[in-house]
N, C-alpha and C. Protein backbone atom coordinates (compact mmCIF):
# COMPACT_ATOMS: atom_id res chain seq x y z
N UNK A 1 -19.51 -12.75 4.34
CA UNK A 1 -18.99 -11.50 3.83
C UNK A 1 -18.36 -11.77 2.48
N UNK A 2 -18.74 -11.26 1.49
CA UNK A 2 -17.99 -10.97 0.11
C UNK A 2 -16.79 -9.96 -0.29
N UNK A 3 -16.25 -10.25 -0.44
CA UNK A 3 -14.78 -9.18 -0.67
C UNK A 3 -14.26 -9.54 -2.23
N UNK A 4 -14.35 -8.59 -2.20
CA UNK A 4 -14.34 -8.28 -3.78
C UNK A 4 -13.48 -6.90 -4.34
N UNK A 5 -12.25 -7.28 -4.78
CA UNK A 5 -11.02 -5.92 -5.44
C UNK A 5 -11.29 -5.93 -7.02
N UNK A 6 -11.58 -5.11 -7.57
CA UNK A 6 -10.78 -4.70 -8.94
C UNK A 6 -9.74 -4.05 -9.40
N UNK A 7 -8.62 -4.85 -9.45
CA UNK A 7 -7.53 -3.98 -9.77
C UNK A 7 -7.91 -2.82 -10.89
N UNK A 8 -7.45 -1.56 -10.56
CA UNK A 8 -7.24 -0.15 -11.51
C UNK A 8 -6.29 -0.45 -12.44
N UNK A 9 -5.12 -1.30 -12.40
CA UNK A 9 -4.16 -1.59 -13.26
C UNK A 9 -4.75 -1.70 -14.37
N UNK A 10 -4.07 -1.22 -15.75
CA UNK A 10 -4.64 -1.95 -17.08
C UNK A 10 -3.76 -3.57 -17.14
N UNK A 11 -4.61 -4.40 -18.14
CA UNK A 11 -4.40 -5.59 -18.39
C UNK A 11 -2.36 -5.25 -18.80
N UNK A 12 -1.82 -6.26 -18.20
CA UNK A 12 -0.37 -6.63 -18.56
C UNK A 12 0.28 -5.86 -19.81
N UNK A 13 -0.57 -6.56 -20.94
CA UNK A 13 -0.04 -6.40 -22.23
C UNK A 13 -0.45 -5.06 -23.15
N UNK A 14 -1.20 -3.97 -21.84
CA UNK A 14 -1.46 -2.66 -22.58
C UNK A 14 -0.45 -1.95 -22.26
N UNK A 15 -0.65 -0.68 -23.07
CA UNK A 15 1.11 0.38 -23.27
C UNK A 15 0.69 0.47 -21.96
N UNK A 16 -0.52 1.24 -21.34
CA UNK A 16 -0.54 1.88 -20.18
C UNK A 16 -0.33 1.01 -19.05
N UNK A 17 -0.17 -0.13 -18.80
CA UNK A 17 0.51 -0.82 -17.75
C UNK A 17 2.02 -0.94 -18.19
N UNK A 18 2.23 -0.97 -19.47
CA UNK A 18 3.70 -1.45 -19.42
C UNK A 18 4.19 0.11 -18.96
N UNK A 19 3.36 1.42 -19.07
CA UNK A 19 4.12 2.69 -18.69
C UNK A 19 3.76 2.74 -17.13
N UNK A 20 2.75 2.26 -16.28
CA UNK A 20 3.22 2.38 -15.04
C UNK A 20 4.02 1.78 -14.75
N UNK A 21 4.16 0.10 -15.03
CA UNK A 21 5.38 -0.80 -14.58
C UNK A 21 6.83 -0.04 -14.68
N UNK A 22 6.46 0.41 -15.67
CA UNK A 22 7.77 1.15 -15.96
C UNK A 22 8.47 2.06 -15.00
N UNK A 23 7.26 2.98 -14.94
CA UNK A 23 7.10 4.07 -13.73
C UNK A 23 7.97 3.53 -12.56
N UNK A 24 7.79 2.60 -11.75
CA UNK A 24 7.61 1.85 -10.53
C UNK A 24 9.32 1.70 -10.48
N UNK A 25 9.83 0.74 -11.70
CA UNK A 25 10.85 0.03 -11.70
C UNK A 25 12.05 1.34 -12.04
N UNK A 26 11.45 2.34 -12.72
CA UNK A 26 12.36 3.61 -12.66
C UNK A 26 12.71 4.27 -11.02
N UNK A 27 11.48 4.52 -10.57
CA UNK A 27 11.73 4.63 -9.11
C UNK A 27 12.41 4.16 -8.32
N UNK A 28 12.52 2.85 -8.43
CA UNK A 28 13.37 1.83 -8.01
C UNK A 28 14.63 2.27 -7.95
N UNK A 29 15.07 2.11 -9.08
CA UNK A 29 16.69 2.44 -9.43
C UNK A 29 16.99 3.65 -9.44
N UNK A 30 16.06 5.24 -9.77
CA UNK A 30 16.99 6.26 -9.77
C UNK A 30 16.40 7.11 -8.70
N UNK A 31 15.00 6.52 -8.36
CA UNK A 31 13.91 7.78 -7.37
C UNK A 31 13.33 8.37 -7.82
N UNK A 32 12.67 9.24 -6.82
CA UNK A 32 11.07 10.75 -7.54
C UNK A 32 12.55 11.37 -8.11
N UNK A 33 13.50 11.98 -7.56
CA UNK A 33 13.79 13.10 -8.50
C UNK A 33 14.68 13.23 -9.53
N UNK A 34 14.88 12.17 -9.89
CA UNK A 34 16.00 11.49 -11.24
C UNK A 34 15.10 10.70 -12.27
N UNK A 35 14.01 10.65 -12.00
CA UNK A 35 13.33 9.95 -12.95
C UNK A 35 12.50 10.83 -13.68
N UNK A 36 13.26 10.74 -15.28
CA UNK A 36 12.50 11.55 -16.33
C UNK A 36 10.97 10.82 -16.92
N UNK A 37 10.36 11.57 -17.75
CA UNK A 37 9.30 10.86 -19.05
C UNK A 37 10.07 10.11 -19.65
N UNK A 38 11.42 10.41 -20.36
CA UNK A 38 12.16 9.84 -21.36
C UNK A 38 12.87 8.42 -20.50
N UNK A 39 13.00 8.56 -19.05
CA UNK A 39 13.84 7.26 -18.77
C UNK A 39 12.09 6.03 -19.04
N UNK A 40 11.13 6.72 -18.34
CA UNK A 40 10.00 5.78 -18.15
C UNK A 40 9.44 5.41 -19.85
N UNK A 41 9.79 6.10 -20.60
CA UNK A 41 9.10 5.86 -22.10
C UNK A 41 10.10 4.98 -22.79
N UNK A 42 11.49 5.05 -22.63
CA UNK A 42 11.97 3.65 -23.17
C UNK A 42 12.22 3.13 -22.21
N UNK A 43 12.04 2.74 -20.57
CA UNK A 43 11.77 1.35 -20.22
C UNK A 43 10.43 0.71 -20.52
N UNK A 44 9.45 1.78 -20.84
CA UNK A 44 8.50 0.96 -21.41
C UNK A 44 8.29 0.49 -22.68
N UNK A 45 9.17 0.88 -23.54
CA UNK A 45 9.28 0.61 -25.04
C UNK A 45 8.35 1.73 -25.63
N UNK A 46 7.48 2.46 -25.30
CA UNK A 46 7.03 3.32 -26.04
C UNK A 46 7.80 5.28 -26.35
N UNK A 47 6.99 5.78 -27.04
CA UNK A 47 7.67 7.09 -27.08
C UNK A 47 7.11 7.85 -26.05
N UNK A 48 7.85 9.07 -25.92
CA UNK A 48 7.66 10.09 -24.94
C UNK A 48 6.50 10.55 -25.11
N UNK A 49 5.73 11.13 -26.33
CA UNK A 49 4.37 11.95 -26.81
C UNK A 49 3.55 10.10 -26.34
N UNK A 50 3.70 9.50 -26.48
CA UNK A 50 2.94 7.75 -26.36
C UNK A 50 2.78 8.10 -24.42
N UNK A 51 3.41 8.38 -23.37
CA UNK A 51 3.10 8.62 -22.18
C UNK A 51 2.69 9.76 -22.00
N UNK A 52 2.64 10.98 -22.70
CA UNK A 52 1.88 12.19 -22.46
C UNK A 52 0.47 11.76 -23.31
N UNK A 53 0.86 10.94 -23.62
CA UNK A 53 -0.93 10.97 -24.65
C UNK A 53 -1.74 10.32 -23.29
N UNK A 54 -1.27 8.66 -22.76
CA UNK A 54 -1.58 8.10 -21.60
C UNK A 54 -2.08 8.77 -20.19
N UNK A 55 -0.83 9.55 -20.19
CA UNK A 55 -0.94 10.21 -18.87
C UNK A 55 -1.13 11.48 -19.14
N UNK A 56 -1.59 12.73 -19.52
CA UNK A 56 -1.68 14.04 -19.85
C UNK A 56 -1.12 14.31 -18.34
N UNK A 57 -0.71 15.34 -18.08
CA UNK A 57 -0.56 15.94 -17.21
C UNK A 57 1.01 16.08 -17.03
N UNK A 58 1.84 15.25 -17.57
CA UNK A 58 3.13 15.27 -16.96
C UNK A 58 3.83 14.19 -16.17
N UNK A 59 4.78 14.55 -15.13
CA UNK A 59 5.32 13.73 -14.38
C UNK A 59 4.49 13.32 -13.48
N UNK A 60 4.29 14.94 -12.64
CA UNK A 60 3.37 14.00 -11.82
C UNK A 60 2.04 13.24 -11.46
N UNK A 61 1.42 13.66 -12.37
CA UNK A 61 0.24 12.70 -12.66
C UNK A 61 0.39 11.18 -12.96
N UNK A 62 1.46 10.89 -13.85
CA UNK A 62 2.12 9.60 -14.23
C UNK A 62 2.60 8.85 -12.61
N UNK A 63 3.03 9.36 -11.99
CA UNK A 63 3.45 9.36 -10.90
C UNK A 63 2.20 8.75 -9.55
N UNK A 64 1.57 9.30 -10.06
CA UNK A 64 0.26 9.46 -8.76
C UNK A 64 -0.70 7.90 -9.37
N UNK A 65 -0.40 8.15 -10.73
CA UNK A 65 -1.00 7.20 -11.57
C UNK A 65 -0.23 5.62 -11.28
N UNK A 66 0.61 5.64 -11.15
CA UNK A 66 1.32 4.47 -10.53
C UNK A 66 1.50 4.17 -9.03
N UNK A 67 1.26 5.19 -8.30
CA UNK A 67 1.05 5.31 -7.04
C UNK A 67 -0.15 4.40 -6.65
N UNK A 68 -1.28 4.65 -6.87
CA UNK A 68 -2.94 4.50 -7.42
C UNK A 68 -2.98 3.11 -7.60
N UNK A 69 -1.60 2.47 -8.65
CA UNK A 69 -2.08 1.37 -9.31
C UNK A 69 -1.37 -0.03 -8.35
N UNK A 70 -0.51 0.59 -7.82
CA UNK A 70 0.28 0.15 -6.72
C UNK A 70 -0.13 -0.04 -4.95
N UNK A 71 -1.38 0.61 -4.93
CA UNK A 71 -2.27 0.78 -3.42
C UNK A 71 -3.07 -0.54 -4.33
N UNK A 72 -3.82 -0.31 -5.29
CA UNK A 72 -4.72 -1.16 -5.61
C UNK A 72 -4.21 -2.95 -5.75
N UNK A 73 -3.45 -2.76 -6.49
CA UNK A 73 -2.48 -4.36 -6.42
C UNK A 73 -2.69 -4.59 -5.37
N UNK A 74 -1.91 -3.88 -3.92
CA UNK A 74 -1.71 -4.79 -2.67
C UNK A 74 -2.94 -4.98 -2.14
N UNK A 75 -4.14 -4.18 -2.42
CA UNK A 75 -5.25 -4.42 -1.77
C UNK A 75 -6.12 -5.71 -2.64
N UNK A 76 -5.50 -5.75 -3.94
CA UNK A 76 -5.90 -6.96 -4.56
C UNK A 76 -5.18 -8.46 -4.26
N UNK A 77 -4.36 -8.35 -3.58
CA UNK A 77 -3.37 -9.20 -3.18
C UNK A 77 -3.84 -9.69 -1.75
N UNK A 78 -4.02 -8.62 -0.70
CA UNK A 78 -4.69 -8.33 0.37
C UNK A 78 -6.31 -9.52 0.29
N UNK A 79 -7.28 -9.04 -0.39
CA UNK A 79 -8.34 -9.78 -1.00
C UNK A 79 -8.26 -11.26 -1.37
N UNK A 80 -7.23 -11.19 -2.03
CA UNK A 80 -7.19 -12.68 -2.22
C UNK A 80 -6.81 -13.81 -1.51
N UNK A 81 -5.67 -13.50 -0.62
CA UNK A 81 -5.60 -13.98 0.86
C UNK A 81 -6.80 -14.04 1.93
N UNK A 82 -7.65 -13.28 1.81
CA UNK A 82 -8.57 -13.16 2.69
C UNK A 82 -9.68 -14.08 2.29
N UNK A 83 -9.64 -14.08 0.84
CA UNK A 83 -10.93 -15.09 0.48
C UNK A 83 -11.19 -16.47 1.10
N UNK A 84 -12.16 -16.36 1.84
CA UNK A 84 -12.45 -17.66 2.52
C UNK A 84 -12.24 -17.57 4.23
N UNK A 85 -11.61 -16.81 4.40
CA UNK A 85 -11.12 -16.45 6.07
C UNK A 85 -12.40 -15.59 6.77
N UNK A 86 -13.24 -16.42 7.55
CA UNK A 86 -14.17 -15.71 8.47
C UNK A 86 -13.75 -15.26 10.13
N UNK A 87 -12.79 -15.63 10.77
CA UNK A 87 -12.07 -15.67 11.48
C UNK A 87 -11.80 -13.86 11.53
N UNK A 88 -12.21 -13.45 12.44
CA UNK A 88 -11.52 -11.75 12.79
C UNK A 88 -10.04 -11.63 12.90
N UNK A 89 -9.90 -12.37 13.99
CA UNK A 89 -8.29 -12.58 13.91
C UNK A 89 -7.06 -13.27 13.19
N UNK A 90 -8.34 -13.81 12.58
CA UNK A 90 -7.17 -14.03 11.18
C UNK A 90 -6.86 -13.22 10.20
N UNK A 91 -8.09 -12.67 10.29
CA UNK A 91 -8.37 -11.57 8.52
C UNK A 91 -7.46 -10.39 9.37
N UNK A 92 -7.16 -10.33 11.10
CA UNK A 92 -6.52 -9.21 11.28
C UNK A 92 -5.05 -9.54 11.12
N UNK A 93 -4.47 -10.85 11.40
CA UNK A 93 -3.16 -11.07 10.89
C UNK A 93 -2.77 -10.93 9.50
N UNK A 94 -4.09 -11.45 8.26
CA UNK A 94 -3.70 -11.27 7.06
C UNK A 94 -3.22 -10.45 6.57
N UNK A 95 -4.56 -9.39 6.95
CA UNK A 95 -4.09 -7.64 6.41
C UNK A 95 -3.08 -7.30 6.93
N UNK A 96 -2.34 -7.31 7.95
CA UNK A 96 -1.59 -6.89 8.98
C UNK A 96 0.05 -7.60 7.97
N UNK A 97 -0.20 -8.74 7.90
CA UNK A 97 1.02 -9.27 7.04
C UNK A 97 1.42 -9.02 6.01
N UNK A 98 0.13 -9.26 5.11
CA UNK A 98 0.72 -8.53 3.78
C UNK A 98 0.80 -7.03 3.63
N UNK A 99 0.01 -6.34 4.77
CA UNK A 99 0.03 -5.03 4.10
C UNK A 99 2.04 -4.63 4.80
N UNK A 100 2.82 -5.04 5.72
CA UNK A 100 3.63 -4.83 6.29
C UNK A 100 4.68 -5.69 5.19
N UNK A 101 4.68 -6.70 4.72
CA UNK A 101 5.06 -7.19 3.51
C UNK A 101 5.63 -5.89 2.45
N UNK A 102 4.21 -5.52 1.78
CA UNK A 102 4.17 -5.04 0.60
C UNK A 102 5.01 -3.66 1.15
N UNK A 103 5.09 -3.26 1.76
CA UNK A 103 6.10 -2.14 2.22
C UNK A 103 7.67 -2.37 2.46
N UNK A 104 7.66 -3.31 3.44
CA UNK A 104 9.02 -3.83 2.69
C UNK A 104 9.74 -4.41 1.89
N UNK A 105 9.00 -5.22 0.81
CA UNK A 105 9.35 -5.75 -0.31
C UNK A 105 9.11 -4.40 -1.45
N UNK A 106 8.75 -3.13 -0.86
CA UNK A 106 8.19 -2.05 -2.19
C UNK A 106 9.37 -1.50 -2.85
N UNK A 107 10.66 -2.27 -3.65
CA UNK A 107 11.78 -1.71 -4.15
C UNK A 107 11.62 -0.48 -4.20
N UNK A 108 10.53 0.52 -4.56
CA UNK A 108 10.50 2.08 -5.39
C UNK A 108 10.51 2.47 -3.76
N UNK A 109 9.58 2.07 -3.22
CA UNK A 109 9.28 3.20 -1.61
C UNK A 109 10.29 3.16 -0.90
N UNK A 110 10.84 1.35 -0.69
CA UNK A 110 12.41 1.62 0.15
C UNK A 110 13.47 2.16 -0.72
N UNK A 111 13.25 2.69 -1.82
CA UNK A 111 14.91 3.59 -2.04
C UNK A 111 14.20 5.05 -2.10
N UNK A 112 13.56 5.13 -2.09
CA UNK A 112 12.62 6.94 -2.16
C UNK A 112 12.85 7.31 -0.27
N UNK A 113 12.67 6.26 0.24
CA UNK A 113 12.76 6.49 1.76
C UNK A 113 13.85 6.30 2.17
N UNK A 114 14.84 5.79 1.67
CA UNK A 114 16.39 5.80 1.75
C UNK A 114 17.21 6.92 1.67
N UNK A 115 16.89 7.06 0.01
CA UNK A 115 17.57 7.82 -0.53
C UNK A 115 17.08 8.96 -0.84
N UNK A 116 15.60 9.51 -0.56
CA UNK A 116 14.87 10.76 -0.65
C UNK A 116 13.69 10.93 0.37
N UNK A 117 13.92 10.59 1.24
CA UNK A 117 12.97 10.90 2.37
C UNK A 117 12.14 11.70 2.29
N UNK A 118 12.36 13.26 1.81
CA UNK A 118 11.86 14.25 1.89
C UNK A 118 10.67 13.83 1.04
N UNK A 119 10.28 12.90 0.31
CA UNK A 119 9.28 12.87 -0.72
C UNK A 119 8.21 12.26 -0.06
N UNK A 120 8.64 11.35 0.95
CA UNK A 120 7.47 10.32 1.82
C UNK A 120 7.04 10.79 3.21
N UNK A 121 8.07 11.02 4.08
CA UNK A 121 7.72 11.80 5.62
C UNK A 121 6.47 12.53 5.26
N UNK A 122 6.59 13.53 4.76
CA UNK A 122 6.19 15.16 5.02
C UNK A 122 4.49 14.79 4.96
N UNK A 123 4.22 13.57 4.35
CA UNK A 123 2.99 13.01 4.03
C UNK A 123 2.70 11.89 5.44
N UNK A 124 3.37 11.98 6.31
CA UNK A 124 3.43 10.91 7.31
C UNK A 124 3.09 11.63 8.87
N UNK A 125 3.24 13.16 8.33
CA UNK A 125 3.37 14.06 9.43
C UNK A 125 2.05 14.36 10.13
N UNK A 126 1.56 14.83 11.27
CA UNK A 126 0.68 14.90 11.42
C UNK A 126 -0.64 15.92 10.75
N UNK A 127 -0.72 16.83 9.97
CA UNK A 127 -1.62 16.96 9.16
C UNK A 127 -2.18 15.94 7.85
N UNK A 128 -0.65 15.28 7.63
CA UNK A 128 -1.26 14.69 6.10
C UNK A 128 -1.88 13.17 6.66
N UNK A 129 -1.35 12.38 7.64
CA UNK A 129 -0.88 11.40 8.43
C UNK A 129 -2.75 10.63 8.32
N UNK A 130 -3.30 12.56 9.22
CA UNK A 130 -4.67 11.65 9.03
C UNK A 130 -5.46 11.14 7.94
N UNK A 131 -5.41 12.29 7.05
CA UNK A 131 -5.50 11.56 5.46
C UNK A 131 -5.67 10.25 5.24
N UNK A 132 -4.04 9.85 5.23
CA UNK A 132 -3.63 8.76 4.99
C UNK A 132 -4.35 7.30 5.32
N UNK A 133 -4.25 7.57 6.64
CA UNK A 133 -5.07 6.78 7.66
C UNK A 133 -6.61 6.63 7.27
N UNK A 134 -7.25 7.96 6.71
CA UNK A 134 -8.82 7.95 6.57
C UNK A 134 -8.67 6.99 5.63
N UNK A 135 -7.96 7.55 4.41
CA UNK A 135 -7.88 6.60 3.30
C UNK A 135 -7.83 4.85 3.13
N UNK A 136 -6.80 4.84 4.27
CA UNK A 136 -6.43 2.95 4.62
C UNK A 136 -7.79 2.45 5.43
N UNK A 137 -8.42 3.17 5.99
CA UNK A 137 -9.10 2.63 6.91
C UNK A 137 -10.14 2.77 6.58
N UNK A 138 -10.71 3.38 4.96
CA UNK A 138 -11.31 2.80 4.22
C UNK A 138 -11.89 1.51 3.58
N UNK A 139 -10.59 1.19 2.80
CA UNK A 139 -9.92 0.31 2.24
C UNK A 139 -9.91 -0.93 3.37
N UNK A 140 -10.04 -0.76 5.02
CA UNK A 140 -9.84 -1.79 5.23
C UNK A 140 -10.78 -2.25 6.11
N UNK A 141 -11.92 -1.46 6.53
CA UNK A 141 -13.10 -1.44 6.75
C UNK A 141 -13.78 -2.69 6.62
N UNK A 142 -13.96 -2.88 5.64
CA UNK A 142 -14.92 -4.13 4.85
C UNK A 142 -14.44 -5.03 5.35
N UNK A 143 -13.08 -5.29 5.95
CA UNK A 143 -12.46 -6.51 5.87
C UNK A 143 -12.58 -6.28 7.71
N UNK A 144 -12.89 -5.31 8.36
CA UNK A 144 -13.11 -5.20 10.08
C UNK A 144 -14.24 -4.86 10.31
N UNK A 145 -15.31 -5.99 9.95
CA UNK A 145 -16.78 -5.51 10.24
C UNK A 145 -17.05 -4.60 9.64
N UNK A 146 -16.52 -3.86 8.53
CA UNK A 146 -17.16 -2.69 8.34
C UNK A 146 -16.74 -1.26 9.11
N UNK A 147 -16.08 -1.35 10.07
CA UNK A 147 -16.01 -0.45 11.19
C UNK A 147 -14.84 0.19 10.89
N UNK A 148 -15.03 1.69 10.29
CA UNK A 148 -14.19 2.42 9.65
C UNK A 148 -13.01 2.91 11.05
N UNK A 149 -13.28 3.09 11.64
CA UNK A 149 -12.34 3.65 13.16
C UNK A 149 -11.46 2.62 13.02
N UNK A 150 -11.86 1.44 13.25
CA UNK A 150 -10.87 0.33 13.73
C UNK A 150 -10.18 -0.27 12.58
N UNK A 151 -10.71 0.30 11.61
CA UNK A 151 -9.84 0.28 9.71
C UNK A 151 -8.71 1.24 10.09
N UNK A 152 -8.87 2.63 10.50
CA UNK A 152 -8.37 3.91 11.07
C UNK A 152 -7.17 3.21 12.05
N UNK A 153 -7.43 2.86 12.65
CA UNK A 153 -6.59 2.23 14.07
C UNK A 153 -5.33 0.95 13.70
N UNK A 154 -6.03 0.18 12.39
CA UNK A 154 -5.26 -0.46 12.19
C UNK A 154 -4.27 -0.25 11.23
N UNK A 155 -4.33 0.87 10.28
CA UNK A 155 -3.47 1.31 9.41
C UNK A 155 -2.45 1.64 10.36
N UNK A 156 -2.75 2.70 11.26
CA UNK A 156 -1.84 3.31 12.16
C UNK A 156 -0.47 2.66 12.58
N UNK A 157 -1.29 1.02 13.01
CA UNK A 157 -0.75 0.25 13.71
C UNK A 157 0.54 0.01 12.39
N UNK A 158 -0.18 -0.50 11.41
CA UNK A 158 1.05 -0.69 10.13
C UNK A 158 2.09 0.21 9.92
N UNK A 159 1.22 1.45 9.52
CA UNK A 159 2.38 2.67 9.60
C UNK A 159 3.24 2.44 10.25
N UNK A 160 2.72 2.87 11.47
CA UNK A 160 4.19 3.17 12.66
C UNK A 160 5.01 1.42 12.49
N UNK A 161 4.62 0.38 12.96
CA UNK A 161 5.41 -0.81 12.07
C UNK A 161 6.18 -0.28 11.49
N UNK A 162 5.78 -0.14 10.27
CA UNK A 162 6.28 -0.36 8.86
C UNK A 162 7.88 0.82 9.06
N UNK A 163 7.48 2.03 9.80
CA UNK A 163 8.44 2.75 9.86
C UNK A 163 9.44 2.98 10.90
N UNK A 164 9.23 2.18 11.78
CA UNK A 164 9.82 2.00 13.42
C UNK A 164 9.36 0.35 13.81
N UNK A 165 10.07 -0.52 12.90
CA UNK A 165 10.16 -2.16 13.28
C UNK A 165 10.55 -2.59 14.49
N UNK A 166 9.74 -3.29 15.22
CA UNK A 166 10.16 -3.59 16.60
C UNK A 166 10.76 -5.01 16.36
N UNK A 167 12.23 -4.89 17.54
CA UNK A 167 13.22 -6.07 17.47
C UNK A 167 12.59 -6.80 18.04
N UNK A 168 11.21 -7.17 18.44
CA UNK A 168 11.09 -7.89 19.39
C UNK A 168 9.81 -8.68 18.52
N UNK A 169 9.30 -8.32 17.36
CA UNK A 169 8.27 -8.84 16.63
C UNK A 169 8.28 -8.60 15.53
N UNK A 170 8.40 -9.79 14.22
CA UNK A 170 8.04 -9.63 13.32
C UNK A 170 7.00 -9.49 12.42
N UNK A 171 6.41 -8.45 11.80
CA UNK A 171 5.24 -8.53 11.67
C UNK A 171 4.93 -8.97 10.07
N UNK A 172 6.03 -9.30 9.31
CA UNK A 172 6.02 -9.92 8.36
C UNK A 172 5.90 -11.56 8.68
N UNK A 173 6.31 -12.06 9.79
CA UNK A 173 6.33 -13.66 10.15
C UNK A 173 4.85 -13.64 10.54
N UNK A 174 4.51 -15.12 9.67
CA UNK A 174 3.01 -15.97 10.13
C UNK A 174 2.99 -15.97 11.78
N UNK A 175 3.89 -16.39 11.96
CA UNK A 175 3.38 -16.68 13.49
C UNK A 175 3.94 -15.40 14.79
N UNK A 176 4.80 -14.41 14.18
CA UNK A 176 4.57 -13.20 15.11
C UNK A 176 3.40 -12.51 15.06
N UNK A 177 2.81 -12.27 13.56
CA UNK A 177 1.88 -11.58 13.58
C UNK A 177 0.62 -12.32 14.43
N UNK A 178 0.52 -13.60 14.02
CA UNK A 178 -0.56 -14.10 14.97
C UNK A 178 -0.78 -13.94 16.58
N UNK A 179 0.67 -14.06 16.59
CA UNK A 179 0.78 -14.17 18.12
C UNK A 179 0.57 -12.00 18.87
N UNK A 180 0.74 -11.53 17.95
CA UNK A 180 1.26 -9.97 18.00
C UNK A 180 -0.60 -9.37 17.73
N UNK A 181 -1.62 -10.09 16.98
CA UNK A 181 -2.95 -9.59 16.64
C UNK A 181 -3.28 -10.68 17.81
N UNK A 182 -3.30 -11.80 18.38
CA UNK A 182 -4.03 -12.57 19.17
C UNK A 182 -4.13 -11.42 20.68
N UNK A 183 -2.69 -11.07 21.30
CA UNK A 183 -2.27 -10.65 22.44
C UNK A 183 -2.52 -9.08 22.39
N UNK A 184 -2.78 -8.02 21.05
CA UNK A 184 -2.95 -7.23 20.81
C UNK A 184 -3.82 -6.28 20.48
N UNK A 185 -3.96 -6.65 19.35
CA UNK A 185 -5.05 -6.15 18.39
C UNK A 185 -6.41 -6.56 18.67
N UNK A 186 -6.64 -7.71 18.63
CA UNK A 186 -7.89 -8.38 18.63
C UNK A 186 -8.55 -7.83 20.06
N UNK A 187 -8.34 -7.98 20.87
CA UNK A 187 -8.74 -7.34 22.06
C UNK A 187 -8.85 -6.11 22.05
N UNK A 188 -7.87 -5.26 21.92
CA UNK A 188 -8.07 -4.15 21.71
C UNK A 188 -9.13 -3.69 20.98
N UNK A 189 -9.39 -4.19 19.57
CA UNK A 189 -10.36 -4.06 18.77
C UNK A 189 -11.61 -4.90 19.17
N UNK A 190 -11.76 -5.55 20.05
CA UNK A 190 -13.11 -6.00 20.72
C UNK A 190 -13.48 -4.78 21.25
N UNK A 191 -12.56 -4.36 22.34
CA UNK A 191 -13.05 -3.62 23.05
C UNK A 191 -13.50 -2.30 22.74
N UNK A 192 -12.60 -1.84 21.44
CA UNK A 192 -13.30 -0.64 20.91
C UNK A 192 -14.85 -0.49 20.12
N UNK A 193 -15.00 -1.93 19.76
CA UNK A 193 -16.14 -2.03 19.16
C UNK A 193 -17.45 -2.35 20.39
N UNK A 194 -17.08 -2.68 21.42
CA UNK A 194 -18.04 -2.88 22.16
C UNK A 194 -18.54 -1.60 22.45
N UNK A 195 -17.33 -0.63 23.08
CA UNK A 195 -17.77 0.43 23.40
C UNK A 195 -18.11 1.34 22.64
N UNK A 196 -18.52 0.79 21.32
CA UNK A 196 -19.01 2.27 20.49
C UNK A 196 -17.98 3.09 19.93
């Protein structure tokens, strides 16, 4: 199997990455609803008309635009860990680790979910929820046989993780997750694939 990401990010040293980075690290510190064009245009060193030229649309396009560039990273991050791993149950601990990782290490998402909830839930709920899920289980398909359901099944599994941490397993630790996809997942996901 070949696995293969292209990050969407622009290269480091273009305005338009230094204005999502920017984006991200504004989030961080003030959130979605304190964060102007003008705070993100001089943390990025450029001018305000310099991120409307980039981003037309405004805030929130800039917004969605760093959102975008920020799914893609971890799935490029995701990829690169995986390179070389033929093992099912490994590639299911990998994804499973870093993608549970990159959520709690996400400075912008844990203070937006802290300190503005209302911006992340409402997308977690059950109309948008499945979305979400179609979307991840896209994305993670390739890396589970191909088998978009059990891409579907395993986002889920992260989600709810990621937002209701069980005291009893870490799913950021090498060896909970192993032990947590060996006793879990993997079976489970045999069995869904057997049966169609």
């Amino acid at each position: 199997m070949t696995l293969v990401a292209e990050s969407a990010r622009p290269h480091a040293d273009t305005p338009s990455a230094r204005v999502l980075d920017a984006t991200v690290a504004c989030l961080a510190r003030w959130g979605l609803s304190k964060t102007t064009l003008d705070d993100v245009a001089r943390a990025a060193g450029v001018s305000r008309a310099t991120v409307y030229r980039l981003f037309p649309g405004g805030r929130d396009v800039l917004v969605r635009a760093a959102l975008a560039a920020e799914v893609d990273e971890i799935e490029r991050t995701t990829v690169e860990r995986l390179l070389g791993v033929d093992d099912l149950g490994e590639r299911l601990a990998v994804v499973v680790r870093t993608l549970v990782q990159a959520i709690q290490q996400h400075a912008a998402l844990q203070y937006v979910l802290e300190h503005e909830p209302g911006h992340v839930l409402p997308h977690l709920t059950f109309d948008h929820l499945d979305a979400v899920l179609a979307a991840a289980g896209e994305r993670l398909a390739p890396w589970l046989d191909g088998d978009l359901r059990s891409g579907e099944w395993v986002a889920r599994v992260v989600v709810s993780y990621a937002f209701t941490p069980s005291p009893h397993v870490d799913l950021a630790d090498e060896a909970d997750v192993r032990r947590f996809v060996g006793t879990y997942l993997l079976p489970a996901l045999e069995r869904r694939t057997s049966h169609g």
